[in-house]
Structure formats: C-alpha cells, structure tokens
Protein backbone atom coordinates (compact mmCIF):
# COMPACT_ATOMS: atom_id res chain seq x y z
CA UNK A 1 -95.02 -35.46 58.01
CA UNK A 2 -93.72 -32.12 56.18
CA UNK A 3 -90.31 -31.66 55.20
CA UNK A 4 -89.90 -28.05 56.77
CA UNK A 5 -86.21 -27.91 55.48
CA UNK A 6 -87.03 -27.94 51.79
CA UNK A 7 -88.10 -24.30 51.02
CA UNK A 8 -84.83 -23.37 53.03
CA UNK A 9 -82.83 -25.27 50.60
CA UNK A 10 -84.03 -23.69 47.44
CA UNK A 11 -83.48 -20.50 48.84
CA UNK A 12 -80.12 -21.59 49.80
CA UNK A 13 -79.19 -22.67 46.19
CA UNK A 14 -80.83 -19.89 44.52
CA UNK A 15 -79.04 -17.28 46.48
CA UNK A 16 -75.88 -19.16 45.62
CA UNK A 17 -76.97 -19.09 41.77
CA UNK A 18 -77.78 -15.37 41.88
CA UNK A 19 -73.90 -14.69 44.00
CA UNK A 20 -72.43 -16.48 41.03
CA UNK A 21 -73.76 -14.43 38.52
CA UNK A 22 -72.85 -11.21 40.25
CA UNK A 23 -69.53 -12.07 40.54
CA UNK A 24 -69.13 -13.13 36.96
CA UNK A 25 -70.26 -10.17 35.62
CA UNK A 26 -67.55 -7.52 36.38
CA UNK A 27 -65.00 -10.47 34.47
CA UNK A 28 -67.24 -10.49 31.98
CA UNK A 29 -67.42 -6.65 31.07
CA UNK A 30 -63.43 -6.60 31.48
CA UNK A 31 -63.03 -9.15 28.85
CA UNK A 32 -65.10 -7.94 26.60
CA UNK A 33 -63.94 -4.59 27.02
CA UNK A 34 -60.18 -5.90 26.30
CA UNK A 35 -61.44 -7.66 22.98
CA UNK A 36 -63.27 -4.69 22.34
CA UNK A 37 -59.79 -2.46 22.55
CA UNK A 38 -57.39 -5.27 20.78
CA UNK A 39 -60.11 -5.23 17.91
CA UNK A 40 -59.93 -1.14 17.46
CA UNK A 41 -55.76 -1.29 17.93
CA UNK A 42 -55.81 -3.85 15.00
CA UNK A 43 -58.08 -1.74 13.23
CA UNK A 44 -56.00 1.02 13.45
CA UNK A 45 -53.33 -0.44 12.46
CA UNK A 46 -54.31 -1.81 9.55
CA UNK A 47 -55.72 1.92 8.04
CA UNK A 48 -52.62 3.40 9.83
CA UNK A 49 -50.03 1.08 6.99
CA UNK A 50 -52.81 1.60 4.33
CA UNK A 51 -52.68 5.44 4.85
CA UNK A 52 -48.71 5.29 5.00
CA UNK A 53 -46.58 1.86 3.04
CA UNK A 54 -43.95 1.31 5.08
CA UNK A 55 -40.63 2.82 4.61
CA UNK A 56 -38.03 0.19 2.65
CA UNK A 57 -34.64 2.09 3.34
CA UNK A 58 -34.99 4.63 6.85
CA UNK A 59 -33.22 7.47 7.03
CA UNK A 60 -29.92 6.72 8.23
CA UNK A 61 -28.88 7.19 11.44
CA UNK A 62 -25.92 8.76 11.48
CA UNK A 63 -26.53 12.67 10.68
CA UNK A 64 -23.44 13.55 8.65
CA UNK A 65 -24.34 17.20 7.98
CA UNK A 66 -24.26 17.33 11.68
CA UNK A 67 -20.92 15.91 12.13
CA UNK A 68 -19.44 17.82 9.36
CA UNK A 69 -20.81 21.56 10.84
CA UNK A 70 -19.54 20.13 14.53
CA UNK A 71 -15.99 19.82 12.90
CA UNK A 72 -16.44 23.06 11.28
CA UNK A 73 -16.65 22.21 7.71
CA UNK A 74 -19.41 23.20 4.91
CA UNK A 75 -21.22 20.52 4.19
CA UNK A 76 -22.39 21.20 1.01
CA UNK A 77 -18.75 20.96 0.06
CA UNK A 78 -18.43 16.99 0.80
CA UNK A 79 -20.46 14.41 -0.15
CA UNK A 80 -21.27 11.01 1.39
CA UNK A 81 -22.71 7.96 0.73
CA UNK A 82 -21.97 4.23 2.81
CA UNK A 83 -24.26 1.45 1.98
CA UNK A 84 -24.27 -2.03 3.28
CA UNK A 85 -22.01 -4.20 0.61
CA UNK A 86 -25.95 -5.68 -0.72
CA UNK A 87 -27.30 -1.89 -0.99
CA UNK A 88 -30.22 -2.91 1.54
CA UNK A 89 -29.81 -0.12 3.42
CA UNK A 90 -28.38 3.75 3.97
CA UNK A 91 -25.42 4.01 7.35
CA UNK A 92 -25.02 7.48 5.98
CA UNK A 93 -25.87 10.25 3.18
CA UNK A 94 -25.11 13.94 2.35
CA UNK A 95 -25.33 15.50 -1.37
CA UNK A 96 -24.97 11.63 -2.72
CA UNK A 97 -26.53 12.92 -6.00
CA UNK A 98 -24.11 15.71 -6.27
CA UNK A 99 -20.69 15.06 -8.20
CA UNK A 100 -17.70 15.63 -6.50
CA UNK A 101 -14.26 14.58 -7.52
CA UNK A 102 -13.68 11.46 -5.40
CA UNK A 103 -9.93 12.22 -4.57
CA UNK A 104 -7.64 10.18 -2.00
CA UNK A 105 -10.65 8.12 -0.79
CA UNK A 106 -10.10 5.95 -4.23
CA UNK A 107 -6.76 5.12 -3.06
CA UNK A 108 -8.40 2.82 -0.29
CA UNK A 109 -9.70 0.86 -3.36
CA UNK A 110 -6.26 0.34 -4.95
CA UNK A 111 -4.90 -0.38 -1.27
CA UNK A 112 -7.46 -3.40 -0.83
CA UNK A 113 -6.97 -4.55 -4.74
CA UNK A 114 -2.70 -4.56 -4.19
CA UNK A 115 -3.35 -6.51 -0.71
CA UNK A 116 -5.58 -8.67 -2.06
CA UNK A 117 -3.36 -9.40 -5.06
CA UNK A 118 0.28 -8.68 -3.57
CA UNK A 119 0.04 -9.53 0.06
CA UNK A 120 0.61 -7.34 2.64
CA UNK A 121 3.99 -8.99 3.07
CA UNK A 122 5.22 -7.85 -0.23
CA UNK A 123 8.39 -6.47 -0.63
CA UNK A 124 9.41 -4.12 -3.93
CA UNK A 125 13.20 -5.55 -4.85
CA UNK A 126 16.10 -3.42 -6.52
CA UNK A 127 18.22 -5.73 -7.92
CA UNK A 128 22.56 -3.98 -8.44
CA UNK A 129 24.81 -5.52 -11.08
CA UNK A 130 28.40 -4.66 -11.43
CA UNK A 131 29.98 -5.34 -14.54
CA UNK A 132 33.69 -4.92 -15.18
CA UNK A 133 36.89 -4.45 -13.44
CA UNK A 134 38.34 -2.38 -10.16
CA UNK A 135 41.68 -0.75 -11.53
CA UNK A 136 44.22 -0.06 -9.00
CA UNK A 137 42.94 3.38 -8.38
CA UNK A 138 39.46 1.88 -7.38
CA UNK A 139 37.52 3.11 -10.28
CA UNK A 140 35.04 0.31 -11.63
CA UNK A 141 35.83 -0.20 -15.28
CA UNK A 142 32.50 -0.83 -16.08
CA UNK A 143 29.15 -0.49 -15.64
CA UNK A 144 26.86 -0.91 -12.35
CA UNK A 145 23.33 -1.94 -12.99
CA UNK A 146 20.60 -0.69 -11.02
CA UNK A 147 17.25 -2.49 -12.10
CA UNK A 148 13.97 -2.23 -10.16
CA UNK A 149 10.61 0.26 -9.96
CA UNK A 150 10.17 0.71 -5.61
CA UNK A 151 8.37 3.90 -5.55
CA UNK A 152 9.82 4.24 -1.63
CA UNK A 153 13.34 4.34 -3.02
CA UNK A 154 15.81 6.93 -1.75
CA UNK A 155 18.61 8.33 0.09
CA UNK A 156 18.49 5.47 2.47
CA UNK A 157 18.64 2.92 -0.15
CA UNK A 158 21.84 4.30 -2.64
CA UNK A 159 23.56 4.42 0.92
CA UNK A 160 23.59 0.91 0.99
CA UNK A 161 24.59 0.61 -2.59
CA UNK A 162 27.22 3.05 -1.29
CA UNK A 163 28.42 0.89 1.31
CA UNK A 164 28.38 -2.33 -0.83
CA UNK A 165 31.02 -1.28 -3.20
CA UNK A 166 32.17 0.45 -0.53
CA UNK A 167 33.47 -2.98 0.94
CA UNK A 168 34.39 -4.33 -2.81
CA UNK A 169 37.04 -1.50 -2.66
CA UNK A 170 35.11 0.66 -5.17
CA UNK A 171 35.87 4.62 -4.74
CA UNK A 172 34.68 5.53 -8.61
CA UNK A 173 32.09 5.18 -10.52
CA UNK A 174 32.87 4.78 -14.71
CA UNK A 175 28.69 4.33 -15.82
CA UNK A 176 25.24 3.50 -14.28
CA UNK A 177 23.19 2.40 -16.25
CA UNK A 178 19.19 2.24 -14.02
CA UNK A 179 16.15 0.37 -15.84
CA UNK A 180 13.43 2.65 -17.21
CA UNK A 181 10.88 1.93 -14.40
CA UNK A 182 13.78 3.32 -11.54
CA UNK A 183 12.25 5.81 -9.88
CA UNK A 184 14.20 7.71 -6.78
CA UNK A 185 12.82 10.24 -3.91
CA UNK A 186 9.54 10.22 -5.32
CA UNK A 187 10.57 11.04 -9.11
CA UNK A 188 9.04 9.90 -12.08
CA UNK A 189 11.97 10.46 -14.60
CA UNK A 190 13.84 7.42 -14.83
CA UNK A 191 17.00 10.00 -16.31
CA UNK A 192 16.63 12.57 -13.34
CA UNK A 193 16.49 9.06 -10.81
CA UNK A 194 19.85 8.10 -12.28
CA UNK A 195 21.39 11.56 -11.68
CA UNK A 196 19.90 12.08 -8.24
CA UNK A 197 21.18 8.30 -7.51
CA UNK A 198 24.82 9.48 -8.43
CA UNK A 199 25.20 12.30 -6.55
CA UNK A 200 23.88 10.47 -3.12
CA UNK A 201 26.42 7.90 -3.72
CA UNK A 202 29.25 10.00 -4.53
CA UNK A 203 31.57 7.85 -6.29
CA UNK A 204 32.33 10.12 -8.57
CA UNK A 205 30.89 11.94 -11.58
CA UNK A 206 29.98 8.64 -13.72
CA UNK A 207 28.23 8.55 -16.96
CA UNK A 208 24.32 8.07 -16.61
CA UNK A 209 21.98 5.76 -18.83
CA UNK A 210 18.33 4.63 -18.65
CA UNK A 211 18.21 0.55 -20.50
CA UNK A 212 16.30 -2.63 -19.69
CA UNK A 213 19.27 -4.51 -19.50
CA UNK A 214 22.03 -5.80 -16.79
CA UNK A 215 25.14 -7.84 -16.77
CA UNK A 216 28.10 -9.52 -14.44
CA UNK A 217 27.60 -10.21 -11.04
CA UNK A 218 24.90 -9.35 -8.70
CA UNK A 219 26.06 -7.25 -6.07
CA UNK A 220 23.07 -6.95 -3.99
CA UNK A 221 19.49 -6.74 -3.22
CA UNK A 222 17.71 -3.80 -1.64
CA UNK A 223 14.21 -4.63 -0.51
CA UNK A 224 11.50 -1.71 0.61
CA UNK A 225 9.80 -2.31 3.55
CA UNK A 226 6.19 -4.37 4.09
CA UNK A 227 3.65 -3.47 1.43
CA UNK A 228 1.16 -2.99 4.17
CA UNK A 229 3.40 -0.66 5.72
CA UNK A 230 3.98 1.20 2.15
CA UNK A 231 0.12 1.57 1.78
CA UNK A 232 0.12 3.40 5.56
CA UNK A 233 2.15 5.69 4.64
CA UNK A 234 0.73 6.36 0.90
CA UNK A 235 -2.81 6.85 2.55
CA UNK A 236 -1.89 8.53 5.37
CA UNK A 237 0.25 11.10 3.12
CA UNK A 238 -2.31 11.13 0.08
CA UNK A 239 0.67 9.75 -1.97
CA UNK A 240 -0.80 10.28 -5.41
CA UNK A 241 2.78 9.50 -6.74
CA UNK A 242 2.87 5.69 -4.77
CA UNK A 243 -0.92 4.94 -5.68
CA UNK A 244 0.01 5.44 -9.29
CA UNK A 245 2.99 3.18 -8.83
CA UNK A 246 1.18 0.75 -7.24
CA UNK A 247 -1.62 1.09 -9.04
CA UNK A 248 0.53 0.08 -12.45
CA UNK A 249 1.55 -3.40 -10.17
CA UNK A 250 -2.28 -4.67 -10.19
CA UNK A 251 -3.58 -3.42 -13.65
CA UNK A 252 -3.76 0.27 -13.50
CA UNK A 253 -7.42 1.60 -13.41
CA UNK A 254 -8.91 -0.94 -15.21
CA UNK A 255 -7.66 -3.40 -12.86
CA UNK A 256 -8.90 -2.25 -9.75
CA UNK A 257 -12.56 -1.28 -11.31
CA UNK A 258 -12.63 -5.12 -12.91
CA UNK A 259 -11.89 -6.42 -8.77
CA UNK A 260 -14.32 -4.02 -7.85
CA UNK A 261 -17.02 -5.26 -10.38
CA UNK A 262 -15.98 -9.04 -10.24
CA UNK A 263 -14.77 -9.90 -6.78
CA UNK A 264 -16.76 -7.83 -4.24
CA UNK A 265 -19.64 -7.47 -7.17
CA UNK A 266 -20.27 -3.55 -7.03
CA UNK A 267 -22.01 -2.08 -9.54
C-alpha cells in the first residue's frame, strides 16, 4: 500500500528550509553592512592621523587675551606663561616669547624659598642692651644697644623699647649705638634708622652710632610678627624693600635660583 503522506512531508520541510533562508537574509545584509561601515570608519581614520600627526601640547584652554581685554587691559602689554611643574603641557599663554620685566611676580619665588627654609613661624628678633648706670636725674650713663635686621621694624616697636626703660626709671638717653643691618620704617640706612629710632623714643637728644657690637644686660626682646604673615603683607604691598631683606636671609638671588634649579628642578 502507498504512503500518501510522504510527498506532503517534503513539501512540509522544504517550505520550512526556504522560510529559514528568507528570514536570515535581512540579518545577513545588516551585518555585513555594519562590517562594511566599521571597516570605512577605520579607514578613515587611519588617513585622517596620517594626513594630520596628532597634536603633543593643545592649545590651552584658558584664553588669557580674553580675560585680559574683559578686565580692560592691553594684552600685548603682559605676558603669560603656566606650565605643568614636568612642562607636559600649556594651562595658559600670551606673548611667552616676548621679554618683559618679570616684576613682583618673582617675589612669590623668594616667598616659597624663605618658607621653605625659615618656616612660616619665623619670627625676626631685635635684641636691646643697656650698658651703664641710671644717675639720679634718670639719664643712662651709658650706652643702649639695639642689634637686629627686622625689615617690619617701626614706631610700634621703639615704643616698647620706650616703655621698657620706661619702667627701669630711664628718662635720658646718653648713646645708642644700633648694629649695621638695623633698619627702621622701611629705611635702608642703618645711620638714618638710629636717628629716626631716637626721636620716636624721645629720651632725649642722645649720641647716635652704627657698630656690630653690644654689652651689659639685655633689656629685652622685640619679635616681628609670623613670617607668613610678613610675606602677606610684602606681596600684597609689592614690598620691594622686605623681598630684598628677606631675600639677603636665604642667599640673595643666587639662593633662590639654586632652590629653584635644585629642589623643584626648573630649568
């Protein structure tokens, strides 16, 4: 007898084959098609960075020709350069070829040298000698000694010299003699210091003298305030005068370019 159901199987099985392959077909264009495309982008790519090497230091982000116009300066009057500490790349640059006279930002160097090397808790100290005898009038028969270099020494200061001998019973003054690095209200004339220091004092009209030398008793010691306050006020006032002062502390010019060079390696 016939199997009658045969022929309908095969015609079962090869209309499933033939669904199969229709339905494979769109997945099969779409893939290709998306190896097709990743192929071109990488081709691109690679004759876009052989056309153009890429760029080892961008331009930096910050525009500071912008910033200088929006504060209404000239730019071509400053110039600016800040680097990363290894030089890898540019925060910001304006006219970094042209040379300008660096002025007050150097004293930022000699403030990190003098921290680095002082401690911001440093303290300049003036040490007073007095050296002789109070007659009965209250006239020191002697000398008083005034040795020390604070570049922030003033009015404030010979008041409390003032009110030292003050309490010793000292109304006159015979001689002061101030060490050749004392310095007072911002003067660099260790003569004119002496003089200035006289008259704030008022203890008479004593003889003046500029020697590296003291003697007798130590009367007191005036201390200046913080180094780290000292600096604010030198940067924040441009103190050319204090950043010389200081400067002469931690090995002048030569000292801070050798810290420069050897501790935070600059070129």
């Amino acid at each position: 007898m016939l199997n009658r159901r045969g022929p309908i199987l095969w015609m079962i099985a090869a209309g499933l084959v033939v669904v199969a392959v229709l339905a494979y077909i769109p997945h099969h264009i779409r893939a290709r098609s998306a190896i097709s495309n990743a192929v071109a982008l990488v081709s691109e790519t690679k004759l876009q960075e052989q056309a153009a090497p890429l760029e080892t230091n961008p331009r930096p982000a910050f525009d500071a020709a912008a910033w200088y116009v929006a504060h209404e300066e000239a730019p071509e009057t400053h110039g600016v350069l800040i680097e990363t500490l290894d030089s890898s790349r540019t925060l910001a640059s304006l006219n970094a070829d042209v040379t300008f006279n660096p002025a007050s930002l150097v004293k930022l160097s000699t403030s990190l040298v003098a921290l680095k090397k002082l401690g911001r808790d440093f303290r300049f100290q003036t040490r007073v000698f007095v050296d002789g005898t109070i007659d009965s009038k209250g006239t020191l028969e002697g000398r008083l000694y005034v040795n020390g270099n604070d570049p922030t020494f003033g009015d404030a200061a010979a008041n409390l010299i003032a009110k030292e001998l003050d309490a010793r019973g000292v109304k006159r003054l015979s001689e002061v003699v101030v060490s050749p690095g004392f310095n007072f209200n911002f003067s660099n004339s260790a003569e004119e210091s002496a003089t200035r220091l006289v008259k704030v004092v008022k203890l008479g009209n004593p003889k003046t003298v500029v020697a590296d030398e003291s003697a007798g008793r130590l009367l007191t010691v005036i201390k200046s305030n913080p180094l780290s306050d000292v600096l604010l006020y030198m940067n924040a006032r441009s103190s050319n005068y204090m950043a010389d002062k200081i400067g002469a502390l931690i090995g002048g010019a030569e000292g801070v370019r050798r810290f420069l060079i050897d501790e935070l390696k600059l070129s």
